[in-house]
Protein backbone atom coordinates (compact mmCIF):
# COMPACT_ATOMS: atom_id res chain seq x y z
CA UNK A 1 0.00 0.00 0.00
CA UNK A 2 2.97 1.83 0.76
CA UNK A 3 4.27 1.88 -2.52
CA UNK A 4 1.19 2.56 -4.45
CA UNK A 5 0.82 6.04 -2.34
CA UNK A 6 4.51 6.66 -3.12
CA UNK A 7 4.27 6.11 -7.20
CA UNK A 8 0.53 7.77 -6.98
CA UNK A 9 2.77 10.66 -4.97
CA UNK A 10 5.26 10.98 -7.89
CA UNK A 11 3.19 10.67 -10.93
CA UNK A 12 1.11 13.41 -9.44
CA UNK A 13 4.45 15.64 -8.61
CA UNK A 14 5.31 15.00 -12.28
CA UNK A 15 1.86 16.07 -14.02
CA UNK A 16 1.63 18.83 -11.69
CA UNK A 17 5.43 19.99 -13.06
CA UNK A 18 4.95 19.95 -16.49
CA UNK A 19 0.95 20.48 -16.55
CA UNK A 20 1.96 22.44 -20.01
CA UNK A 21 4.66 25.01 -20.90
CA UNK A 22 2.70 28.05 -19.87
CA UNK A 23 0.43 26.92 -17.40
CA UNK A 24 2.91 27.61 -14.75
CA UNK A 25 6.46 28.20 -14.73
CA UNK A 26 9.14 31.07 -14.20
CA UNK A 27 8.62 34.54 -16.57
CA UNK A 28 12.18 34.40 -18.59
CA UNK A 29 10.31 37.71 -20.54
CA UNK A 30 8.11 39.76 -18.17
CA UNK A 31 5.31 41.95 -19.27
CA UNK A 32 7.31 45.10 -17.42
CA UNK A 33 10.87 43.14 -19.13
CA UNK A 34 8.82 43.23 -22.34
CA UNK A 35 8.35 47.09 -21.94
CA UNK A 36 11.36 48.47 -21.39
CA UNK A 37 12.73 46.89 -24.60
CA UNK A 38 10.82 48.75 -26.08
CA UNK A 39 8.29 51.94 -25.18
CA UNK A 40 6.02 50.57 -27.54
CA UNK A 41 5.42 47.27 -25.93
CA UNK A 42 3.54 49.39 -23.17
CA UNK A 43 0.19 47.30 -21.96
CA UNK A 44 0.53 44.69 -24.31
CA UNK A 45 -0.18 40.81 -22.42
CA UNK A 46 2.77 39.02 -23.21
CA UNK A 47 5.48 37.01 -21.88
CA UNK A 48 7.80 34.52 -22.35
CA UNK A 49 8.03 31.23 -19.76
CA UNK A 50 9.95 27.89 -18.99
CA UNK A 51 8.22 25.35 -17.46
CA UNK A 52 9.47 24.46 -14.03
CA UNK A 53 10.25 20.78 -14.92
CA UNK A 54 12.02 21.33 -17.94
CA UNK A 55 13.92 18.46 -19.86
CA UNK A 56 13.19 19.37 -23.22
CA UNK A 57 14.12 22.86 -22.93
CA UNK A 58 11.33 24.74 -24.29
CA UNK A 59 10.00 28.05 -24.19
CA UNK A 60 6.97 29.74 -24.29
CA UNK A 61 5.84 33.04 -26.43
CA UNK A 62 2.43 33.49 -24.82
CA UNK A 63 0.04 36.14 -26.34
CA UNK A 64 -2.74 36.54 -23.29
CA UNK A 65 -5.95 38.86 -23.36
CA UNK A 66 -5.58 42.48 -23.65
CA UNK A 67 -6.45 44.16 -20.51
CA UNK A 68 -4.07 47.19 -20.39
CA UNK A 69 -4.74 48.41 -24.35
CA UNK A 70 -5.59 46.13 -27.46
CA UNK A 71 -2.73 45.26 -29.24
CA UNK A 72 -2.73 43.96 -32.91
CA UNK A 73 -0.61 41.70 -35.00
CA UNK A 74 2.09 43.90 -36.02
CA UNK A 75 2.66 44.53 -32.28
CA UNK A 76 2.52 40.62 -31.91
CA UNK A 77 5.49 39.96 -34.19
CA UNK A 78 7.63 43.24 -33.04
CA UNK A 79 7.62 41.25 -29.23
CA UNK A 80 8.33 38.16 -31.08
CA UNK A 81 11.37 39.69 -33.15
CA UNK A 82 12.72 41.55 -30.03
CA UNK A 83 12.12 38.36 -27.48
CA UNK A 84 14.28 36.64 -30.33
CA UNK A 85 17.18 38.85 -30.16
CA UNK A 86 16.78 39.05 -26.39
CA UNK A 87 16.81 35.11 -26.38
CA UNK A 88 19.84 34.69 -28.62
CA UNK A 89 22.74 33.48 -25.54
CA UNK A 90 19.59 31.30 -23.96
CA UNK A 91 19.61 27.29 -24.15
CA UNK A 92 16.62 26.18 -25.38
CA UNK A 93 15.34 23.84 -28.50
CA UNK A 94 12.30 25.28 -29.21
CA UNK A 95 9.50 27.99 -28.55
CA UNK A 96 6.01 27.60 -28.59
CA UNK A 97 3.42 30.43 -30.02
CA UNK A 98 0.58 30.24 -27.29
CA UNK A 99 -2.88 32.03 -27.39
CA UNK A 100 -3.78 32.65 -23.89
CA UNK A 101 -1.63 29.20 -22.81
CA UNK A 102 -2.90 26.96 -25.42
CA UNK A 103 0.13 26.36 -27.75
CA UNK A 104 -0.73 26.93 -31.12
CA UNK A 105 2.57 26.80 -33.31
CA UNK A 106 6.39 26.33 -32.87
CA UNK A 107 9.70 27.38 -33.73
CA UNK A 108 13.08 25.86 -33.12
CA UNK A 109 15.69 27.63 -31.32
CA UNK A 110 17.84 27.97 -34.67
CA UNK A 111 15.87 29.62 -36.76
CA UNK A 112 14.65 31.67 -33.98
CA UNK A 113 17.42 33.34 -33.02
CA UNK A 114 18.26 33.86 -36.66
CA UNK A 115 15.23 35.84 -36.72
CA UNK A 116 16.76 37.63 -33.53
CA UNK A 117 20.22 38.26 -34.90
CA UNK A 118 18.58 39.82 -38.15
CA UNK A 119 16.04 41.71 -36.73
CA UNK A 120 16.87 45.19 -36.02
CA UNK A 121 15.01 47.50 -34.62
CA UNK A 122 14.53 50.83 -37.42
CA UNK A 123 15.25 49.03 -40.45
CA UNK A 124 11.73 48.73 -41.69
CA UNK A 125 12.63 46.84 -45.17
CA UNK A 126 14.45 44.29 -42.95
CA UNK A 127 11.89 44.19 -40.50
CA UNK A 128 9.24 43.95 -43.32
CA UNK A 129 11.06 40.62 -44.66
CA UNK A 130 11.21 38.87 -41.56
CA UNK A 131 7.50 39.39 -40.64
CA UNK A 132 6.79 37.43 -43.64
CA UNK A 133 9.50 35.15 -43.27
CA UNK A 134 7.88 34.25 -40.00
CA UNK A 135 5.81 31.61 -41.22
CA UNK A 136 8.15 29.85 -43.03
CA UNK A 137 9.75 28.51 -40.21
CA UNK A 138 6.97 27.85 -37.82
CA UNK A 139 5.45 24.13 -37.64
CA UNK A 140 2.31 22.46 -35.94
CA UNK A 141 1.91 20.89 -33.17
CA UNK A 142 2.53 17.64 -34.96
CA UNK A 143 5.83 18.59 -36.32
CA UNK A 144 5.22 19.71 -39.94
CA UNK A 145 5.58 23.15 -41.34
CA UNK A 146 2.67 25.13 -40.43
CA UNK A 147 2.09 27.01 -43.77
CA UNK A 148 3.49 25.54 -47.65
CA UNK A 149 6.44 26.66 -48.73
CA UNK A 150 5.65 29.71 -51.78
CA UNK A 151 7.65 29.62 -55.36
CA UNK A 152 7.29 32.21 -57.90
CA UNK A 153 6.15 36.00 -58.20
CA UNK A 154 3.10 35.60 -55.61
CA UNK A 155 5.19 34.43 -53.46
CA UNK A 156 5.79 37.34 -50.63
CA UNK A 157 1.56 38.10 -51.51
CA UNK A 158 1.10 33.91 -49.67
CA UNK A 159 3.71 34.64 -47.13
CA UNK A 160 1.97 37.77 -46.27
CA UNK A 161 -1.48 35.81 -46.03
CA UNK A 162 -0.14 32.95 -43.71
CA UNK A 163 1.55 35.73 -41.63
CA UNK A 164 -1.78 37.16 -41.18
CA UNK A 165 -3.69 33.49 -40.51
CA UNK A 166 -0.56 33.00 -38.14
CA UNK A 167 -0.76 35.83 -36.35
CA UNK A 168 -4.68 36.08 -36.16
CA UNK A 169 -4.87 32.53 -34.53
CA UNK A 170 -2.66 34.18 -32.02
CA UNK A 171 -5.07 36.59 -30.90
CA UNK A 172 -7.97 34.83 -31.12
């Protein structure tokens, strides 16, 4: 009986750890952290979390309900480009895109802070690119890119769609 109570004890311990990445868990990017990168970022309901029990080393980018001031997608993927340069030195594998902690979307740590290191913050061509770059790299849930990959002149006018399906399922 003894044992039973004691496995019973630790499976419980374990699904209360890692209950999901952003249902718990320390802030790595504050709301207030968020802000002072940038002015802009003012009132906008996002941060960035680890789960407490950690072994695959993810992240969480989770956009929560405005309560401060509305914010819209292009604010969305400015935190997103400046968590990703903020993140650059961190360990992690990957980082999940979460609507108010359900995850949603991923992107691995690579290509992440590649979209950190070019990001910069003024350059509005560059910044331009890498909003619709954006979906290119981000997968499902079940490991497979989340948007096709676009060929041809009409390309940048698809990106620009699935950055705008992308970034409307984020503030659902």
């Amino acid at each position: 009986m003894l044992a039973i109570i004691a496995v019973l004890a630790i499976v419980a311990t374990h699904a209360f750890l890692s209950m999901g990445v952003v249902k718990g868990g320390r802030k790595i990017i504050s709301r207030v952290e968020l802000k002072n990168l940038d002015p802009a970022n003012n009132g906008i309901n996002i941060e960035v979390t680890q789960p407490w029990f950690n072994p695959k080393k993810e992240l969480a980018f989770n956009v929560k309900e405005p309560d401060e001031r509305n914010f819209d997608r292009f604010d969305v993927t400015r935190c997103l480009l400046q968590c990703a340069q903020e993140l650059e030195t961190r360990d992690f594998d990957r980082i999940y895109l979460c609507n108010k902690g359900d995850r949603l979307y991923y992107i691995n740590a690579g290509d992440f802070k590649q979209l950190g290191e070019q990001y910069k913050t003024g350059e509005t061509l560059n910044t331009l690119s890498l909003y619709v770059k954006l979906p290119q790299v981000t997968y499902t849930l079940n490991d497979s890119l989340a948007f096709p990959q676009h060929e041809g002149l009409l390309s940048s006018v698809s990106d620009a769609q699935d950055w705008n399906t992308m970034m409307s399922n984020l503030l659902r």
